[in-house]
N, C-alpha and C. Protein backbone atom coordinates (compact mmCIF):
# COMPACT_ATOMS: atom_id res chain seq x y z
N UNK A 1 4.29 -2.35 -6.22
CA UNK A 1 4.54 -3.78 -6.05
C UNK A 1 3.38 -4.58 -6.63
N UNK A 2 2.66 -4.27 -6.11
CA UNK A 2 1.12 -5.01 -6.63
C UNK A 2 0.32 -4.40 -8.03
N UNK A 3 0.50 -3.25 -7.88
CA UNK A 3 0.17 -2.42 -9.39
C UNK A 3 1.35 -1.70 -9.62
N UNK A 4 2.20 -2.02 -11.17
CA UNK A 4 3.33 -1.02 -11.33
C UNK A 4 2.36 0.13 -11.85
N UNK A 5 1.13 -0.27 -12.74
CA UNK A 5 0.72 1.04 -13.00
C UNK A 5 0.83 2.07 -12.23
N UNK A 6 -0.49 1.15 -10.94
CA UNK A 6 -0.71 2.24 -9.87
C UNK A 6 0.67 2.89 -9.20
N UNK A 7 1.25 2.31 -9.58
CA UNK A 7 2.89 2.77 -7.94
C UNK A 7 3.28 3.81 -9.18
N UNK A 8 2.77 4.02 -10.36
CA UNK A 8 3.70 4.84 -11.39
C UNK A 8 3.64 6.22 -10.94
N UNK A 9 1.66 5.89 -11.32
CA UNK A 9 0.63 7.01 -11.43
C UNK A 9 0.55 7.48 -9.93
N UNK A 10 0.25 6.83 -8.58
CA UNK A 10 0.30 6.97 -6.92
C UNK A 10 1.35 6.45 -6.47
N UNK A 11 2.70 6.89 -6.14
CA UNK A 11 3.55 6.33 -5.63
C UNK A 11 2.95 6.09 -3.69
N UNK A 12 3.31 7.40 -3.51
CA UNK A 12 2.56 7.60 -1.85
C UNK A 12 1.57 6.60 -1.36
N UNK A 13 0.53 7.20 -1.98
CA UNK A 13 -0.72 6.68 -1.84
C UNK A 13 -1.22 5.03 -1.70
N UNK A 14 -0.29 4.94 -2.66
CA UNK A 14 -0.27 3.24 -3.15
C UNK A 14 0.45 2.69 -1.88
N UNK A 15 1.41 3.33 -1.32
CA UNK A 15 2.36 2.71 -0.27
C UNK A 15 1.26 2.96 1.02
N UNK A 16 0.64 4.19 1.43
CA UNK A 16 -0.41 3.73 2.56
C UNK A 16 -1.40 3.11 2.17
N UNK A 17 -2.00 2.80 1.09
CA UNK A 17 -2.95 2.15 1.21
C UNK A 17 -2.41 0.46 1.55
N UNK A 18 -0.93 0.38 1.07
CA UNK A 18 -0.86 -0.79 1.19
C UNK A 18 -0.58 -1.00 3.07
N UNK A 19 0.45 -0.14 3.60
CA UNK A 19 0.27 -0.22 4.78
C UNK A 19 -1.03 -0.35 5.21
N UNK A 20 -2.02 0.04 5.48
CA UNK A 20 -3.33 0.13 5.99
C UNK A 20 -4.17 -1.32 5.83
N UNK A 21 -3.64 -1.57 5.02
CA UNK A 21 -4.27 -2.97 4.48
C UNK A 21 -3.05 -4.48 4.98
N UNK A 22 -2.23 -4.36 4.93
CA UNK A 22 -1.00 -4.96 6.06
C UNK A 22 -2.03 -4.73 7.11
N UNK A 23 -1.82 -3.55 7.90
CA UNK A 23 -1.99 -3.33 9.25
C UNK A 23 -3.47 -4.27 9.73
N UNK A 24 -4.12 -4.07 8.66
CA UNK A 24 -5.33 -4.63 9.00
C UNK A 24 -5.24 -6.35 8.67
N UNK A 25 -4.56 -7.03 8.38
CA UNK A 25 -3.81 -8.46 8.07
C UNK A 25 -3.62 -8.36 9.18
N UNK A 26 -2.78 -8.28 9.02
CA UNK A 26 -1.27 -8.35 10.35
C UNK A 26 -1.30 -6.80 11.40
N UNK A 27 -1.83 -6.24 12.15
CA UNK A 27 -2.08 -5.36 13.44
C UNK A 27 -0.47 -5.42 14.41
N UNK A 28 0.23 -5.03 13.93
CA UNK A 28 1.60 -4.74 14.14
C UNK A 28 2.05 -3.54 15.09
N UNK A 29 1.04 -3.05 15.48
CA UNK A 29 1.26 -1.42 16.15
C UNK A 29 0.02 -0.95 17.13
């Protein structure tokens, strides 16, 4: 979403880091 590179090259990764970084915004859990 934020990097197509990155989401190409880290699909996974890219998705928790983005959770983790949400969570730490917004503390949802």
């Amino acid at each position: 979403m934020l990097l197509p590179c990155s989401q190409e090259t880290t699909k996974a990764p890219s998705k928790f880091l983005f959770f983790i970084i949400e969570a730490e915004i917004l503390p949802t859990g």
